[in-house]
Protein backbone atom coordinates (compact mmCIF):
# COMPACT_ATOMS: atom_id res chain seq x y z
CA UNK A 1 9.72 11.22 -34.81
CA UNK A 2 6.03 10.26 -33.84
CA UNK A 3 7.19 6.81 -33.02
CA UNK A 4 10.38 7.97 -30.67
CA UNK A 5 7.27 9.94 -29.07
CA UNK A 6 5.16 7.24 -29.04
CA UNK A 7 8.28 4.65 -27.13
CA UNK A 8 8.78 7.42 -24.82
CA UNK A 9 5.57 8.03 -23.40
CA UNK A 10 5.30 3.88 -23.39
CA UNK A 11 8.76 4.17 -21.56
CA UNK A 12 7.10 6.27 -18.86
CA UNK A 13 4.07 4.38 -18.59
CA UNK A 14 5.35 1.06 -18.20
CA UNK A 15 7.91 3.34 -15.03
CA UNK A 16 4.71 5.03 -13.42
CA UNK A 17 3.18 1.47 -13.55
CA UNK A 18 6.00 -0.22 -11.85
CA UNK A 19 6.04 2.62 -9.69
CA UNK A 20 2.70 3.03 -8.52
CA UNK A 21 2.94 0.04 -6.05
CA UNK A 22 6.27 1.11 -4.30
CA UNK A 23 4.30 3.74 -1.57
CA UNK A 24 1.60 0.91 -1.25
CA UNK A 25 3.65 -1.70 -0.90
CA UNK A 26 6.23 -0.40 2.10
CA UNK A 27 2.89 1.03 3.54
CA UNK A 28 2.01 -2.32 3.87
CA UNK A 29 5.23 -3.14 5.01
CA UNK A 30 5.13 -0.97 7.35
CA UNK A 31 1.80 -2.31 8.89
CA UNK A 32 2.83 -5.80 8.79
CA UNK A 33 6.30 -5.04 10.89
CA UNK A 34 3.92 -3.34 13.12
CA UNK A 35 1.27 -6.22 13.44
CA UNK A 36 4.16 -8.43 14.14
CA UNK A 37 5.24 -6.76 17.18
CA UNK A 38 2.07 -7.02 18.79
CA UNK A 39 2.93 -10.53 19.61
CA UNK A 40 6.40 -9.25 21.49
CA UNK A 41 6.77 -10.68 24.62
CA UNK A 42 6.84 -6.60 26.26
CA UNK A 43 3.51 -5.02 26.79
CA UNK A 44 5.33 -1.27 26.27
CA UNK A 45 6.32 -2.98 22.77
CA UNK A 46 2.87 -4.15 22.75
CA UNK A 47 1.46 -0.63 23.09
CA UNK A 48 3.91 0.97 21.32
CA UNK A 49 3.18 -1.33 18.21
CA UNK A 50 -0.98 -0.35 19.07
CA UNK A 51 0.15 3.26 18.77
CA UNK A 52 1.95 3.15 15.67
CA UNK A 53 -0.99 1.08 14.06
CA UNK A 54 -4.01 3.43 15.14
CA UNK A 55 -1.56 6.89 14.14
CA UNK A 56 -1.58 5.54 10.62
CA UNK A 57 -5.09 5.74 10.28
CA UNK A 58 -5.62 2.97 7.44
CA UNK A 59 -8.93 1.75 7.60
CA UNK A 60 -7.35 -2.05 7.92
CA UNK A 61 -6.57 -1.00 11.46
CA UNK A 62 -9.33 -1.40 13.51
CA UNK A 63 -10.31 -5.05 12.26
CA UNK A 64 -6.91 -5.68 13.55
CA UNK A 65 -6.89 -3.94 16.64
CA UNK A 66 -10.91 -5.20 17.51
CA UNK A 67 -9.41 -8.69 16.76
CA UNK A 68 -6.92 -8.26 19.33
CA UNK A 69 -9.43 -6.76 22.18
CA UNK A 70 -11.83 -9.67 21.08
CA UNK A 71 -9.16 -12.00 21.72
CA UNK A 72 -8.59 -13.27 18.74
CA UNK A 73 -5.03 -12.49 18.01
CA UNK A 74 -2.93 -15.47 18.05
CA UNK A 75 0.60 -16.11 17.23
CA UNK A 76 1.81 -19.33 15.52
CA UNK A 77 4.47 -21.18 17.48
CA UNK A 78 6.70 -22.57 14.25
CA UNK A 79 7.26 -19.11 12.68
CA UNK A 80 5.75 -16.67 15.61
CA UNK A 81 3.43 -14.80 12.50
CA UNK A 82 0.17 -12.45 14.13
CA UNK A 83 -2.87 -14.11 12.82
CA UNK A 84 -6.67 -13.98 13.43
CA UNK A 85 -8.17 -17.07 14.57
CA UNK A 86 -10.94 -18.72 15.37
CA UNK A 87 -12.37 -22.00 16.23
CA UNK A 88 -13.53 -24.26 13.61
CA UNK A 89 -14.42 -27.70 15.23
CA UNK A 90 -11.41 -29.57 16.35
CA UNK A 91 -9.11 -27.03 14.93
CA UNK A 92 -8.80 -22.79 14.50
CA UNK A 93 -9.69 -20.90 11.22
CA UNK A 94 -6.67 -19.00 10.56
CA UNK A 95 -6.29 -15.43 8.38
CA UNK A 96 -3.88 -12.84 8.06
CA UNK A 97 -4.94 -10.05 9.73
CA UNK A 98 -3.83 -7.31 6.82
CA UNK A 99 -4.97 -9.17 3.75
CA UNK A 100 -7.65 -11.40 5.32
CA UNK A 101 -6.41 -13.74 3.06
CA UNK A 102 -7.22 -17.54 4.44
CA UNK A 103 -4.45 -19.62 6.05
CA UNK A 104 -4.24 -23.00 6.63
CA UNK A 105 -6.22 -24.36 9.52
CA UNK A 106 -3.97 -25.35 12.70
CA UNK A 107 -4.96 -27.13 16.16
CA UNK A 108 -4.91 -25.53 19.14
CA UNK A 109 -1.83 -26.60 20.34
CA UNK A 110 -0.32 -24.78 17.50
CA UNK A 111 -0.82 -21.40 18.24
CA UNK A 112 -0.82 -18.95 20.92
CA UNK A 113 -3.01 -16.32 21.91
CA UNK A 114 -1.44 -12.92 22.36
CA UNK A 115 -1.48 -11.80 26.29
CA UNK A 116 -3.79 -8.69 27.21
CA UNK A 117 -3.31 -6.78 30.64
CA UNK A 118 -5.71 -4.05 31.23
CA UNK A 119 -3.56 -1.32 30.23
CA UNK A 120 -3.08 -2.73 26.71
CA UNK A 121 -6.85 -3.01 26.55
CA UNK A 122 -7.31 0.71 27.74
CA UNK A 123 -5.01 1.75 25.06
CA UNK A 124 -6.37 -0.65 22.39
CA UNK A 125 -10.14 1.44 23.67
CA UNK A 126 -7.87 4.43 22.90
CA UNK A 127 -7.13 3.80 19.89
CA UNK A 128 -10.46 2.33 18.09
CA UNK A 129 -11.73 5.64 19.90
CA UNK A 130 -9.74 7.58 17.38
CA UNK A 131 -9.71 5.48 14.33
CA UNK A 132 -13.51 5.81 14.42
CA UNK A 133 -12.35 9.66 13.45
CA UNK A 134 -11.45 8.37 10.13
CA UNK A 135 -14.40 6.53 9.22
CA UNK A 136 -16.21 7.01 6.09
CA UNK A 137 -19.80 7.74 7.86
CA UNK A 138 -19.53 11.73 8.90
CA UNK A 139 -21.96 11.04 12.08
CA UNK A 140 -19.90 8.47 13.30
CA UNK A 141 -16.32 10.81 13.15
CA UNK A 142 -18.68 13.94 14.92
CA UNK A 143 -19.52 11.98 17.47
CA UNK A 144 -15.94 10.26 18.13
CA UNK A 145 -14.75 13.89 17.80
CA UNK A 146 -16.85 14.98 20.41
CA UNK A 147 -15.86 11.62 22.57
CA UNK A 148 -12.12 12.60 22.08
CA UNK A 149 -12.53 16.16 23.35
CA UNK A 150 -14.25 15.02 26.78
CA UNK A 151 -11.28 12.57 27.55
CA UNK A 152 -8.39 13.17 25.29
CA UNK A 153 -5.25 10.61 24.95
CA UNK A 154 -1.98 11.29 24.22
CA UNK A 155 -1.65 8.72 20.89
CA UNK A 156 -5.09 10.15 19.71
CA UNK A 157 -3.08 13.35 18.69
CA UNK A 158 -1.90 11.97 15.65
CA UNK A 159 -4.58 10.75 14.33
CA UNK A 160 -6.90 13.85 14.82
CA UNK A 161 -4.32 15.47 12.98
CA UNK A 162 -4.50 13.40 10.00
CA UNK A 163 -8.37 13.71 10.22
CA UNK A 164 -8.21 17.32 10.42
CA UNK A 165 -6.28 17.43 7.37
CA UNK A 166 -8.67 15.26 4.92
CA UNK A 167 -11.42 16.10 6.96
CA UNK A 168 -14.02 17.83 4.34
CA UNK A 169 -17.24 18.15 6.66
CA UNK A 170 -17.45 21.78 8.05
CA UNK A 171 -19.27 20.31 11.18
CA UNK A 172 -16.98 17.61 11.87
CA UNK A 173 -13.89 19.38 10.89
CA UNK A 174 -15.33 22.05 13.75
CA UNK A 175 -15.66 18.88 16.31
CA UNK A 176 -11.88 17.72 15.22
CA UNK A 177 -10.15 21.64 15.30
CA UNK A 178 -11.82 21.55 19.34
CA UNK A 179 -10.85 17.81 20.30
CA UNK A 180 -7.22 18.24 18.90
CA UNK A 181 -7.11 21.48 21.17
CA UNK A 182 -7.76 19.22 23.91
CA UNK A 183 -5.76 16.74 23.44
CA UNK A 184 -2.39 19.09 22.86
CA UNK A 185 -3.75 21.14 25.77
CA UNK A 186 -3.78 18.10 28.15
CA UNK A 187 -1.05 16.11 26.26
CA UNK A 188 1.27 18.95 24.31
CA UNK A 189 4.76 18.19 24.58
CA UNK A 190 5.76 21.62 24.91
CA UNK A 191 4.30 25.01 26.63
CA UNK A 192 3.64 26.74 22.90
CA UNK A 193 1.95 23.54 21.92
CA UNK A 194 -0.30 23.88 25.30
CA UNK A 195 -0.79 27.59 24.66
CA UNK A 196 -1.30 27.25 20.98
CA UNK A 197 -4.28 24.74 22.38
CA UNK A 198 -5.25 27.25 24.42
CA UNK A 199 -6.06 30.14 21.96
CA UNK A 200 -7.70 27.19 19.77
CA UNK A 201 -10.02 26.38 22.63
CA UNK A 202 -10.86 30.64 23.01
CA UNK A 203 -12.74 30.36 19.40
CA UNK A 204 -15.35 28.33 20.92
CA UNK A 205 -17.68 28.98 23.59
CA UNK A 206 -19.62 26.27 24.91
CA UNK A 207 -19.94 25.65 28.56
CA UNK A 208 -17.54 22.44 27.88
CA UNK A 209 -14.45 24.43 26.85
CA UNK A 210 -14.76 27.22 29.55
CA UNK A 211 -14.56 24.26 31.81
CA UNK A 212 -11.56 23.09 30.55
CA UNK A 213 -10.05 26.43 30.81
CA UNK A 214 -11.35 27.41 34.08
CA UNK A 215 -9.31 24.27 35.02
CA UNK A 216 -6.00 25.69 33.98
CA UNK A 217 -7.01 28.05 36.52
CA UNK A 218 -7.86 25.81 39.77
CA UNK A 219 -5.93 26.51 43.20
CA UNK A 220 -4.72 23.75 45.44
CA UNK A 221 -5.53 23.84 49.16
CA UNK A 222 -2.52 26.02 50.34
CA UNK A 223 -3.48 28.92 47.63
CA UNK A 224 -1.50 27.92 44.83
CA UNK A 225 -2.17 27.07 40.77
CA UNK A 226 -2.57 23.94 40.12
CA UNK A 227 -1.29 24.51 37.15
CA UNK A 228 2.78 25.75 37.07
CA UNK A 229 2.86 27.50 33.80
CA UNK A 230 2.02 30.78 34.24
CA UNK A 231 2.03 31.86 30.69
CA UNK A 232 -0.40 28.69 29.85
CA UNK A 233 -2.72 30.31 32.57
CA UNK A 234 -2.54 33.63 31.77
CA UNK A 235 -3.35 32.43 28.10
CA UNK A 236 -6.34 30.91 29.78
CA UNK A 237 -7.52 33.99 31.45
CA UNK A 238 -7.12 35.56 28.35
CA UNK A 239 -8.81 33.33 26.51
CA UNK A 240 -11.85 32.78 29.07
CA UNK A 241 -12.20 36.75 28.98
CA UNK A 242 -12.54 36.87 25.52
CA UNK A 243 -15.40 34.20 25.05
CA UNK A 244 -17.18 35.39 28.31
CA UNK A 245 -17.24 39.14 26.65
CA UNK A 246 -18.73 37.52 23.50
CA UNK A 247 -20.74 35.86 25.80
CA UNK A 248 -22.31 39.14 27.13
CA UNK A 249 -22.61 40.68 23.60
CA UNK A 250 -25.07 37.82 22.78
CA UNK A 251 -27.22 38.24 25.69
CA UNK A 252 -27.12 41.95 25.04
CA UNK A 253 -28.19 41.76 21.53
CA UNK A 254 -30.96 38.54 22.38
CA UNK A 255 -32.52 41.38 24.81
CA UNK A 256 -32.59 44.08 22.76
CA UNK A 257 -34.23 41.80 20.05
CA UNK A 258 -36.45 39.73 22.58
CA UNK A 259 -39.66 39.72 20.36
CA UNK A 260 -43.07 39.79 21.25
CA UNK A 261 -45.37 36.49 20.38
CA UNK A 262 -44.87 36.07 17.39
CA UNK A 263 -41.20 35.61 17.18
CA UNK A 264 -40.14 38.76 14.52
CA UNK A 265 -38.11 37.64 11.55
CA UNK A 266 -35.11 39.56 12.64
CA UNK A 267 -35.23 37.79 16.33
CA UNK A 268 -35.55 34.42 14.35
CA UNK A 269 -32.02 35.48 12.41
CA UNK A 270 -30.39 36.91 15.05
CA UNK A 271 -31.05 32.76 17.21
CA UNK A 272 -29.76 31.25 14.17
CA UNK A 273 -26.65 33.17 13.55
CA UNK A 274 -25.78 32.86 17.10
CA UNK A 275 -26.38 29.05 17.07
CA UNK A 276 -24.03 29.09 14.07
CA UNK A 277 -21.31 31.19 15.13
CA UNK A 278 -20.95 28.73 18.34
């Protein structure tokens, strides 16, 4: 009996280890189709294949996708594969730009380098923008959270989302919560999405998101919103309300425990839990 247990739990090892690879493997896949098409012939395939590289948010990414805005993306004319090349004498270093595994040096004449107009390089900006959310130094994801939120992109949405959800730094995932707000709030295909940003954005209340609201509110010339929704703006007002009421409790409360030099201990609280709660 122990050694039917002992085959069956070998059985299942030997299937988890053949296993394992699969989800690596057509992740990698997956990439690869998408590095490919950034040598298509069609900037929108161009940008499309940008967009589907940065939303996965593997680290591999941006190599790739600084390679490209460096100019160093090339395709080879015999088999049209996206490499990353560079000069080496009379001929071009070649590697593949997943693995970074060394290819076989070609001439010039062999390869081609991939075309850039400046809207692929403004979405190629875009999307090293976000992928610097995912990095593995916390400073550098607060402040590319903080970047996002001041000018958000449409195909930075799904990459703040998967930031948000591994994101285990309470000060960046606070950055990442506000910047996705913006982004579906500016971006959000539908009006609950836009709202939904909306009531996201009312948590916070820093001069930078009232803004942003007060936007929703702007009139044209002739008299009227700028912005059509009216629910979205009334959401706003709401919203804008809300944080300009806690607003006014703060003040209140700084007054009433405005200290005298020195700065009492209960003052000193009061500044930091207001500082915190922000």
């Amino acid at each position: 009996m122990a050694d039917k247990i002992k085959r069956l739990w070998l059985v299942l090892a030997l299937l988890c280890g053949l296993m394992a690879p699969t989800g690596a493997f057509a992740a990698d896949q997956y990439l690869a189709t998408a590095i490919q098409q950034l040598g298509a012939a069609s900037y929108n395939a161009k940008i499309k294949a940008i967009n589907t590289l940065a939303a996965t948010g593997d680290e591999r990414v941006a190599a790739i996708l600084e390679a490209y805005l460096a100019r160093n993306l090339y395709r080879i004319k015999s088999d049209k594969r996206v490499v990353i090349a560079t000069p080496s004498g009379d001929n071009f270093e070649l590697v593949d730009p997943l693995t970074m595994a060394r290819l076989p040096k070609l001439k010039e004449s062999d390869i081609k380098k991939l075309r850039l107009n400046n809207r692929v390089r403004r979405v190629l900006q875009a999307a090293l923008g976000g992928l610097t959310l995912v990095s593995k130094d916390p400073a550098k994801r607060f402040k590319a959270a903080q970047a996002v939120f001041k000018a958000p992109k449409a195909e930075q949405i799904a990459v703040l989302r998967k930031a948000l959800e591994r994101e285990q730094d309470a000060g960046v995932k606070t950055e990442l919560v506000r910047a996705l707000a913006a982004a579906e709030l500016t971006h959000g295909a539908t009006a609950d999405i836009r709202i939904a940003a909306v009531r996201s954005l009312g948590e916070f209340s820093d001069p930078r998101v009232m803004g942003r609201l007060r936007g929703l509110l702007n009139k044209d010339a002739t008299g009227q919103f700028m912005e059509p929704d009216a629910a979205l703006r009334a959401a706003a007002q709401t919203a804008l309300s809300a944080i300009e009421e806690k607003i006014a409790l703060w003040d209140f409360l700084g007054k009433l425990f405005q200290p005298a030099r020195p700065m009492s201990r209960s003052a000193s609280v009061w500044r930091l839990a207001r500082r915190e709660y922000r």
